[in-house]
Protein backbone atom coordinates (compact mmCIF):
# COMPACT_ATOMS: atom_id res chain seq x y z
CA UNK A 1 -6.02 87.81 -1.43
CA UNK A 2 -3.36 85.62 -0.13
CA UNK A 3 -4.33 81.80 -0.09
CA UNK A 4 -4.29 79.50 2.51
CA UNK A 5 -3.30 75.88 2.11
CA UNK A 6 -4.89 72.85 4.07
CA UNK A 7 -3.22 69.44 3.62
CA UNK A 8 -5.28 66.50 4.02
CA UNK A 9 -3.20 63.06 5.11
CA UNK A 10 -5.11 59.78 3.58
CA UNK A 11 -4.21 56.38 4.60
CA UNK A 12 -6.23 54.01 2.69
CA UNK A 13 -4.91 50.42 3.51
CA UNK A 14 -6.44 47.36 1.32
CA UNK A 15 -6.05 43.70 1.74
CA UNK A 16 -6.60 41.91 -1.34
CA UNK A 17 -8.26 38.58 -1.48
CA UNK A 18 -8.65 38.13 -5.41
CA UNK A 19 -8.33 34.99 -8.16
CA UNK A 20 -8.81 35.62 -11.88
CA UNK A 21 -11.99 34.60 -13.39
CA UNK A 22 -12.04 32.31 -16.47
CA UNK A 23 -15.74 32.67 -16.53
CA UNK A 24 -17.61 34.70 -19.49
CA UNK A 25 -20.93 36.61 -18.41
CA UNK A 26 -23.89 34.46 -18.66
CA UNK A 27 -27.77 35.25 -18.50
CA UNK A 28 -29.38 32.95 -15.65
CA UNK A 29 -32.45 32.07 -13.69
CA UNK A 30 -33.01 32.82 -9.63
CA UNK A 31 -34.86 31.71 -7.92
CA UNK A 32 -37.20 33.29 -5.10
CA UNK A 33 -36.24 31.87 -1.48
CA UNK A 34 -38.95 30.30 0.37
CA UNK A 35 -37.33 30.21 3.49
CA UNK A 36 -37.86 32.43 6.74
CA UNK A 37 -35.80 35.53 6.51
CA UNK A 38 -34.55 36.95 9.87
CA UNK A 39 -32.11 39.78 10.45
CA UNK A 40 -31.66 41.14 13.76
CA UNK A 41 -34.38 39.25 15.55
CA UNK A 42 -36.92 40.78 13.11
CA UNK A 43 -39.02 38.10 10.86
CA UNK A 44 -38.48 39.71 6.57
CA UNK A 45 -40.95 38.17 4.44
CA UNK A 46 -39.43 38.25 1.53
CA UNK A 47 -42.53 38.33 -1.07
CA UNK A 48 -42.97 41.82 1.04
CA UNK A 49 -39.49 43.51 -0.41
CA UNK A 50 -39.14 45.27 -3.35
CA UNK A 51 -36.07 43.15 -4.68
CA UNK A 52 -36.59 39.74 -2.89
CA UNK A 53 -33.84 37.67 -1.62
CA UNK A 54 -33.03 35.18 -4.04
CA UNK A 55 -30.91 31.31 -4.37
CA UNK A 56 -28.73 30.44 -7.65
CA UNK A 57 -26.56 27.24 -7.56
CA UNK A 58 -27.57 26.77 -3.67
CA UNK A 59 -26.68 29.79 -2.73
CA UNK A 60 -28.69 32.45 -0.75
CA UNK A 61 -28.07 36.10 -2.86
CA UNK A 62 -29.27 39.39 -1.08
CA UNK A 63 -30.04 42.85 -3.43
CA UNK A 64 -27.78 45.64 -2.17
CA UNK A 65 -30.39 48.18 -2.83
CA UNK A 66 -31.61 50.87 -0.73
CA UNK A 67 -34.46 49.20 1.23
CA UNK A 68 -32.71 45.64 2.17
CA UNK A 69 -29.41 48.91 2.75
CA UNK A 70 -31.97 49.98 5.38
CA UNK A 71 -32.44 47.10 7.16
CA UNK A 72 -29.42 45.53 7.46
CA UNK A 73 -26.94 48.69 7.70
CA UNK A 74 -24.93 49.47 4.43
CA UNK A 75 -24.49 51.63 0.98
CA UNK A 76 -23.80 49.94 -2.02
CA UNK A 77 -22.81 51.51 -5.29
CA UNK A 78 -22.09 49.66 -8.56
CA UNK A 79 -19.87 50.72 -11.30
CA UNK A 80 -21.02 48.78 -14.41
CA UNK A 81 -18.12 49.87 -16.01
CA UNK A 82 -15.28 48.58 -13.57
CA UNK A 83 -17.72 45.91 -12.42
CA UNK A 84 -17.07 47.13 -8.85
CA UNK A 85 -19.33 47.08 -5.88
CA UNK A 86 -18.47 49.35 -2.77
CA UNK A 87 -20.01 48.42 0.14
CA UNK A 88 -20.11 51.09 2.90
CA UNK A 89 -20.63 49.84 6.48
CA UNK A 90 -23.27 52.20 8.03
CA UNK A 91 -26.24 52.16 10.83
CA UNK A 92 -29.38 50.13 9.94
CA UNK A 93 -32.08 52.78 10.11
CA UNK A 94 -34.80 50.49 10.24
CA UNK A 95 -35.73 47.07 11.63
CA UNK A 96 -38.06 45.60 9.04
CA UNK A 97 -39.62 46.36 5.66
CA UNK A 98 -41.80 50.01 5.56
CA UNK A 99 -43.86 48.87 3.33
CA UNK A 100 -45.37 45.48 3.63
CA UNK A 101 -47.79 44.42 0.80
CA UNK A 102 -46.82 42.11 -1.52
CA UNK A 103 -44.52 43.19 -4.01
CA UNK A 104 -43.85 40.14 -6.13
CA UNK A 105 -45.46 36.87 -6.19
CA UNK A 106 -43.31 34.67 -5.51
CA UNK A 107 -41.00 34.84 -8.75
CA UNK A 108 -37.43 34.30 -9.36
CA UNK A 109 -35.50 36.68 -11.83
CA UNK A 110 -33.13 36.45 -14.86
CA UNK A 111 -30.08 38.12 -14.16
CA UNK A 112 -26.29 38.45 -15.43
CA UNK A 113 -24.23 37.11 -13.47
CA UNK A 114 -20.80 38.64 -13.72
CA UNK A 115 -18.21 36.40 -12.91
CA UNK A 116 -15.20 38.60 -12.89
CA UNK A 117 -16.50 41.38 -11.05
CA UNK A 118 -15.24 42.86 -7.48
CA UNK A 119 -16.81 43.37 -4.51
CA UNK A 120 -15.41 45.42 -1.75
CA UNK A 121 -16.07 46.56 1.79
CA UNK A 122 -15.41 49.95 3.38
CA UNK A 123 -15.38 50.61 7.20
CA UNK A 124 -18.06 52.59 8.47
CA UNK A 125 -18.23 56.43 8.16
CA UNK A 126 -15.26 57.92 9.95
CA UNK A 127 -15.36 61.34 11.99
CA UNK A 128 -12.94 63.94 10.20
CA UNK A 129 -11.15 66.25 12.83
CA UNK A 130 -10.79 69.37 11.40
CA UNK A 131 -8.77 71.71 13.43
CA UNK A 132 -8.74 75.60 12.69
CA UNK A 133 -7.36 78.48 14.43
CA UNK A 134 -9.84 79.59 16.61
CA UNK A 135 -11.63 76.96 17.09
CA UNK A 136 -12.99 73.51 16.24
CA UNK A 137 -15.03 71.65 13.48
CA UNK A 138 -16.27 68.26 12.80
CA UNK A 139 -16.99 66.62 9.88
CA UNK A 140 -18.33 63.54 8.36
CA UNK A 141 -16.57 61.49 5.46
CA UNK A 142 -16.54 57.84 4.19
CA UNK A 143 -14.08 57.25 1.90
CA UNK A 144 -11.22 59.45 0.66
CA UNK A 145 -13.75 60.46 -2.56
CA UNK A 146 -16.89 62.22 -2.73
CA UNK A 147 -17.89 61.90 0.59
CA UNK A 148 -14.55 63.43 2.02
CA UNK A 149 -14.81 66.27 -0.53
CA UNK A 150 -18.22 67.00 0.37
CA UNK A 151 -16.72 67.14 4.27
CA UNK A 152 -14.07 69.43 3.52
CA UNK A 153 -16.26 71.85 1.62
CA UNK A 154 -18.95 71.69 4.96
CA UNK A 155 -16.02 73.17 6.90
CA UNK A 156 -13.95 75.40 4.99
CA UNK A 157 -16.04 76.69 1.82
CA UNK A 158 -15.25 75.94 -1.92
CA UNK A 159 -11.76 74.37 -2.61
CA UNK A 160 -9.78 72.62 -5.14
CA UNK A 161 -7.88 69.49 -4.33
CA UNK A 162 -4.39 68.70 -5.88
CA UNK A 163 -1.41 66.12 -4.72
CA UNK A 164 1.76 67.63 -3.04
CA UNK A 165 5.25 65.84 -4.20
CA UNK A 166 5.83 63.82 -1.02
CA UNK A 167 2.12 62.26 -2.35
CA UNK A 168 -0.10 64.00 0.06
CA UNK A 169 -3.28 65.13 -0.86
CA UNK A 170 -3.79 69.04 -0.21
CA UNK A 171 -6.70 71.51 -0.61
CA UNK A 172 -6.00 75.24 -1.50
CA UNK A 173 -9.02 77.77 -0.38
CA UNK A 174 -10.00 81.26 -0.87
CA UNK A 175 -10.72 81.87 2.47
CA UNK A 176 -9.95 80.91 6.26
CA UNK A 177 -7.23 80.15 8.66
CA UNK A 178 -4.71 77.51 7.94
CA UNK A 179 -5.28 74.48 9.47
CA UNK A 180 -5.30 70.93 9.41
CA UNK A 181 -7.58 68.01 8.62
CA UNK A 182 -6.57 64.44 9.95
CA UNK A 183 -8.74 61.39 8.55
CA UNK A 184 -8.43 58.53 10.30
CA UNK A 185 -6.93 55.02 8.49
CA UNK A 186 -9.54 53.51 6.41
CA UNK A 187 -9.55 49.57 5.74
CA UNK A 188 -10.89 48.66 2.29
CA UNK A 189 -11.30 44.84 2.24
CA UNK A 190 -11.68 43.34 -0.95
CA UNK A 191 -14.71 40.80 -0.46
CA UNK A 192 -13.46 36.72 -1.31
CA UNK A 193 -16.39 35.42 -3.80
CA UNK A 194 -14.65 32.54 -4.22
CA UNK A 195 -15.96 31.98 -7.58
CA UNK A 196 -19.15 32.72 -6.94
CA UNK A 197 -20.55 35.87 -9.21
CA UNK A 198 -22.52 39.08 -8.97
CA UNK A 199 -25.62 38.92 -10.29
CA UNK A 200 -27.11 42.28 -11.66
CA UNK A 201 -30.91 42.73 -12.98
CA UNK A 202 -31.68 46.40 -14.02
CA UNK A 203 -29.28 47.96 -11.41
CA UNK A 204 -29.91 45.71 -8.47
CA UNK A 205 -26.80 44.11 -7.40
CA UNK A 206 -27.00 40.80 -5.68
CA UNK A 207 -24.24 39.03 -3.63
CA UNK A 208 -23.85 35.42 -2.05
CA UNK A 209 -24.48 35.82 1.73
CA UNK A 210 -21.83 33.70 2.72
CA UNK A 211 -19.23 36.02 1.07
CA UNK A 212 -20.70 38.71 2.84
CA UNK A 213 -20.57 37.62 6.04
CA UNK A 214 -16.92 36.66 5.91
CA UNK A 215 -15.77 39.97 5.45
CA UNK A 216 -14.41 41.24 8.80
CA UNK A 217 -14.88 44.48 7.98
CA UNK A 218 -18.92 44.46 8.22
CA UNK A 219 -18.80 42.36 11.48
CA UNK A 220 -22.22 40.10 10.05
CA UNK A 221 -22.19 36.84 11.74
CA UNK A 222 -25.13 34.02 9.49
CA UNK A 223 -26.66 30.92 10.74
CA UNK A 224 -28.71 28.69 8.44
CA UNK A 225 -30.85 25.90 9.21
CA UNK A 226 -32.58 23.19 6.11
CA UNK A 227 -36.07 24.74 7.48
CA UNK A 228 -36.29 27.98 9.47
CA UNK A 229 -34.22 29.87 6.77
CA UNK A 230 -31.15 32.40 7.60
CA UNK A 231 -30.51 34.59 10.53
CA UNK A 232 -28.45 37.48 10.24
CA UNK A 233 -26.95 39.65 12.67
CA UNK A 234 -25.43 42.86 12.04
CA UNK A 235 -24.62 43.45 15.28
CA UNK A 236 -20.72 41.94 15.92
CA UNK A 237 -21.99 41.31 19.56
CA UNK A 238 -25.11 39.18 18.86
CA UNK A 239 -23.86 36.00 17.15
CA UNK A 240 -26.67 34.91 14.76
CA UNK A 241 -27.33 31.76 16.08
CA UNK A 242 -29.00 33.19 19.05
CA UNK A 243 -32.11 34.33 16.70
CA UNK A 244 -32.58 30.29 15.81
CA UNK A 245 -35.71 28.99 16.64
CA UNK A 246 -35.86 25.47 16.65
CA UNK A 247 -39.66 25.50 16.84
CA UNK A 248 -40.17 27.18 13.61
CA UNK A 249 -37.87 24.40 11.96
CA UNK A 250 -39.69 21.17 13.86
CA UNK A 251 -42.91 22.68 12.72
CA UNK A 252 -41.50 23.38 9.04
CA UNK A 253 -40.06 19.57 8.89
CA UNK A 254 -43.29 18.14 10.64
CA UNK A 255 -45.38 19.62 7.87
CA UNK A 256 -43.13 18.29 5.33
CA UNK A 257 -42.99 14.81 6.68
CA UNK A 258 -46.50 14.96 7.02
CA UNK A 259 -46.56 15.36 3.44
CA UNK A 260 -43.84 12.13 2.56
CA UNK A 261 -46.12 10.43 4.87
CA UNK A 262 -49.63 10.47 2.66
CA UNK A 263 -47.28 10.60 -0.88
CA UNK A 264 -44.04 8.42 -0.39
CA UNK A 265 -42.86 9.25 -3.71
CA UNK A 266 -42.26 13.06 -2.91
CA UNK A 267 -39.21 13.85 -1.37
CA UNK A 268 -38.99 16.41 1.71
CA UNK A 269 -37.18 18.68 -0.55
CA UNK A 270 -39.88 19.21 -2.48
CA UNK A 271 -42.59 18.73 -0.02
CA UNK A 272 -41.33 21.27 2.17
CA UNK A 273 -41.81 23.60 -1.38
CA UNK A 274 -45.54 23.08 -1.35
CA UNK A 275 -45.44 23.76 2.25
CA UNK A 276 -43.83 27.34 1.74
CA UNK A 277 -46.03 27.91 -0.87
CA UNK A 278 -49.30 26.80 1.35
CA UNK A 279 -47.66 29.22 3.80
CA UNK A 280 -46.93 32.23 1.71
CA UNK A 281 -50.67 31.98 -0.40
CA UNK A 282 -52.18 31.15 2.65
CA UNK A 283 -51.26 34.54 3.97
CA UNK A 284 -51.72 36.40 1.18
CA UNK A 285 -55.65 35.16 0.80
CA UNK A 286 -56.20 34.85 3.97
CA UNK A 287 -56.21 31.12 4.17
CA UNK A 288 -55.11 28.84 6.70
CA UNK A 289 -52.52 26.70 6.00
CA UNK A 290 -53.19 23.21 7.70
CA UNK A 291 -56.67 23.95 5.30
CA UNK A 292 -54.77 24.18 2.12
CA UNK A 293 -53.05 20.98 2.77
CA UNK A 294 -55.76 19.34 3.76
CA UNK A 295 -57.40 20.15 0.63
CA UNK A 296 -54.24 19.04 -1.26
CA UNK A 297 -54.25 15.65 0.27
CA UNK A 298 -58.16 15.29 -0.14
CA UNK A 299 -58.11 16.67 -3.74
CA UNK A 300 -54.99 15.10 -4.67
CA UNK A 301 -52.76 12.86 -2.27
CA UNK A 302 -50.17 15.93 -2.81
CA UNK A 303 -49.96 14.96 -6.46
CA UNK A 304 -49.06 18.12 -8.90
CA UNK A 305 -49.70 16.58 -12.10
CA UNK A 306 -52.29 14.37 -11.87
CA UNK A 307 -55.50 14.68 -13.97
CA UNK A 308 -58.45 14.08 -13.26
CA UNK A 309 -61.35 12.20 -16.01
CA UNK A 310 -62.90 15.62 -15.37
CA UNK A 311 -59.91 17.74 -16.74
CA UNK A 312 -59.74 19.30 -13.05
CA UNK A 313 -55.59 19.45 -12.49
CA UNK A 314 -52.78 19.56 -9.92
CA UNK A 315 -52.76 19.68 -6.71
CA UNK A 316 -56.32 21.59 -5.60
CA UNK A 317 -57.92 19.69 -8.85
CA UNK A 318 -58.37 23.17 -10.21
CA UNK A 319 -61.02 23.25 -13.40
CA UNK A 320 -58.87 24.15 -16.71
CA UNK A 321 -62.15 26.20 -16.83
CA UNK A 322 -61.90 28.33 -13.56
CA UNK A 323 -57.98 28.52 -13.72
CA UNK A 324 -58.50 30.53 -16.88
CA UNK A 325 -60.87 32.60 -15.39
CA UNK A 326 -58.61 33.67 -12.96
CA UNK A 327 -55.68 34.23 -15.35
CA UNK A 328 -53.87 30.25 -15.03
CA UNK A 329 -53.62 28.53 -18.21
CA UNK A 330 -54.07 24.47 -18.40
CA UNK A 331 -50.11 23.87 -18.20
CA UNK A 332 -50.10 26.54 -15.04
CA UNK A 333 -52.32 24.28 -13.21
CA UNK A 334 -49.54 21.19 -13.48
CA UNK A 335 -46.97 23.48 -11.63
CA UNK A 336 -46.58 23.45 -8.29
CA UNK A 337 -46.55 26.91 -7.16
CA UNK A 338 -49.61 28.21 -9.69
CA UNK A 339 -51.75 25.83 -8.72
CA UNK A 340 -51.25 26.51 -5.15
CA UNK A 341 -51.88 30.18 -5.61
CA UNK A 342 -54.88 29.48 -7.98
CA UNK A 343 -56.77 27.36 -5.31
CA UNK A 344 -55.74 29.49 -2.18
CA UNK A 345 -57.38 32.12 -4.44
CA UNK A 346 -60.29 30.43 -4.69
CA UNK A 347 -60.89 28.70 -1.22
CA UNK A 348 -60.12 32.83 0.01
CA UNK A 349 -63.09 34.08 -1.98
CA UNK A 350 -65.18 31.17 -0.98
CA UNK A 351 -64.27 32.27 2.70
CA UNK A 352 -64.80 35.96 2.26
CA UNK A 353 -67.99 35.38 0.23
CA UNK A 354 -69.62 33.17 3.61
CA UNK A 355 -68.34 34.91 6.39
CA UNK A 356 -65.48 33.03 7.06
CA UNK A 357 -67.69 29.95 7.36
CA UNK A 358 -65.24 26.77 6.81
CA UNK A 359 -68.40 24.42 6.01
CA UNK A 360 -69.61 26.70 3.07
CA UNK A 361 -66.51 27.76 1.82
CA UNK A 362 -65.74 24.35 1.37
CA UNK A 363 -68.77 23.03 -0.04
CA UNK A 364 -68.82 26.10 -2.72
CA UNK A 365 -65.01 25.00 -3.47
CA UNK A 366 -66.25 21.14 -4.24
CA UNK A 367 -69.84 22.14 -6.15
CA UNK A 368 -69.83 25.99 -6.84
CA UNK A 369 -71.10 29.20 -4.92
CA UNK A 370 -74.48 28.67 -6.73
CA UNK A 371 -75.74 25.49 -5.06
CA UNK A 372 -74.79 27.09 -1.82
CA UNK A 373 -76.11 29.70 -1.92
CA UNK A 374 -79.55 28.09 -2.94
CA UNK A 375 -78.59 25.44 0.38
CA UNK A 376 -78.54 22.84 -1.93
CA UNK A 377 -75.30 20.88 -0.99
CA UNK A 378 -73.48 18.87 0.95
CA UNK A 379 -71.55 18.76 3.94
CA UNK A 380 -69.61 15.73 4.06
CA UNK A 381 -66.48 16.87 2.20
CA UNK A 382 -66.10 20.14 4.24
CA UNK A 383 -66.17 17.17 7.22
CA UNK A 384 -63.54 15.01 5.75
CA UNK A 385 -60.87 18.40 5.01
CA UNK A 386 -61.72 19.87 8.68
CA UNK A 387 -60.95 16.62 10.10
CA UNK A 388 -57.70 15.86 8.16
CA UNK A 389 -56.89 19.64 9.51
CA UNK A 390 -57.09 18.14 13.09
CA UNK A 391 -54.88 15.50 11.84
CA UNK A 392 -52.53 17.54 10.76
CA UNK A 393 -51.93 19.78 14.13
CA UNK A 394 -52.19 16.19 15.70
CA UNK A 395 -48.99 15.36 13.63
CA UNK A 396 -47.36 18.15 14.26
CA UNK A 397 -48.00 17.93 18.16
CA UNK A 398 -46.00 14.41 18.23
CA UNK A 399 -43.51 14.88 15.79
């Protein structure tokens, strides 16, 4: 049987943006981003996604895996090897997360970051014209690999690939009319990190934003603001900073102000931490947040690691006691974010346990569900809390 032989023309054209790294690997910490998340328009909590978003040396790092791939429009793969990531422009094929329960708590990661690797950006899936005697066929590929391979075999059946001497790529197959198959240039841009570096955890690649969004190629445009977060837009028509919403960062800044206010010595760096963390635990138990701080600031002034002459710590003045019952040792209860979590915990079950009743929820928070439930307690520090919470939407009203 006579065979047929189909040449396949590739132009692959890549601009190089590269420096040479002086850096050796290094095991380090990230850290989980508080901050709002938006991409598209849509609202991403990030304590909802499998991998979460995450911030080393300042900057903002997103996982290229499959689910944030959804969202946002691309395919990554990683060679561990060549320390490569391709990044495949593609269609987002969903707006927000599937899934959304909480899938971490709030944690940062260790990772290796990877200082000398490469990070590059293909254009989005091209259509392959392939033209046959007798008719017409189309094809999808990507790239001039797999992807084009896998194409090729859609149209014309098994083949084997080899270069011709003028250096174009041909197939020879068993069957069919000769024809032609014409892939369109492909731009490969090699992605500027500018000394930034990859940081890989089991797999999961993560990449500074900021490099990201420079590349042409993907057509992102990011706008970041000290409160509301980052806004991302994928689409190279809708500039980012038309998803800002200055609301959401007055509120976000009035809350942490509010916090500088009643303790001068914090600064709003760190009170607008606790905030995030009210926020996050607050939904998550079901707790509102203006309550949480107002327990803060009754129970504590917004002091983490203050003491008490009863041993109650942090924050919510947690018992060493109860923290252990719910899994927080004593040093736990000095940390910001677990003693947060540990008293929106509590103040959640008090809530659930009385009906969502604010007075008795409180009052079993100060003396215990016991004397409660027997109606043997008091109501004047559920007063005091609900009040401040008044305060606090006051505050925020005229800020």
């Amino acid at each position: 049987m006579a065979k047929k032989l189909i040449s396949v023309w590739l132009s692959l054209t890549i601009l190089i943006f590269s420096s040479i790294s002086i850096y050796a690997d290094e095991v380090i910490q990230g850290d989980f981003f508080l901050k709002n998340i938006v991409i598209n328009g849509e609202n991403i909590v990030n304590y909802q996604l499998s991998d979460p978003v995450l911030v080393y040396k300042n900057r903002t790092y997103i996982p290229m895996d499959t689910e944030m791939g959804s969202i946002l429009g691309f395919d990554a793969e990683w060679d561990n090897e060549s320390r490569t990531l391709k990044i495949l422009k593609t269609d987002p094929t969903q707006k927000n997360v599937s899934d959304r329960t909480v899938k971490n708590n709030l944690e940062g990661s260790r990772l290796t970051a990877y200082y000398d690797a490469e990070v590059i950006a293909y254009t989005e899936a091209q259509k392959v014209d392939a033209r046959l005697t007798g008719g017409q066929a189309d094809a999808t590929a990507s790239d001039q690999d797999s992807r084009l391979i896998a194409a090729l075999q859609a149209v014309f059946g098994p083949f084997s690939l080899f270069e011709e001497p003028d250096g174009s790529i041909a197939a020879q197959a068993d069957d069919g009319d000769t024809g032609e198959i014409e892939v369109p240039e492909l731009t490969a841009v090699q992605i500027e990190l500018k000394g930034q570096p990859v940081l890989v955890k089991n797999a999961i690649v993560y990449v500074p934003i900021n490099a990201i969004v420079s590349c042409e190629v993907l057509g992102w445009s990011l706008y970041y603001d000290d409160y509301a977060g980052i806004y991302i837009s994928t689409d190279d028509e809708i500039d980012a900073a038309s998803y800002f919403n200055a609301a959401a960062s007055r509120y976000y800044e009035a809350l942490s102000a509010y916090i500088v206010k009643k303790n001068p010595k914090l600064k709003m760096s760190q009170a607008f931490g606790m905030v995030k963390y009210f926020e996050a635990y607050g939904q998550i138990y079901g707790v509102d947040l203006k309550l949480l701080m107002a327990m803060a600031q009754t129970e504590s002034t917004f002091t983490y690691n203050v003491i008490s002459s009863a041993n109650c710590r942090g924050l919510m003045q947690i018992k060493v006691s109860t923290g252990r019952a719910f899994g927080f040792t004593a040093e736990q209860l000095l940390q910001v974010k677990p003693n947060i979590q540990m008293g929106a915990m509590y103040i959640g079950n008090c809530l659930k346990e009385f009906n969502g009743d604010s007075v008795k929820a409180l009052a079993a928070y100060n003396c215990g569900t016991y004397a409660v439930k027997k109606g043997k307690y008091k109501t004047g520090y559920a007063t005091k809390i609900l009040k401040r919470v008044d305060n606090i939407g006051s505050f925020i009203a005229s800020y």
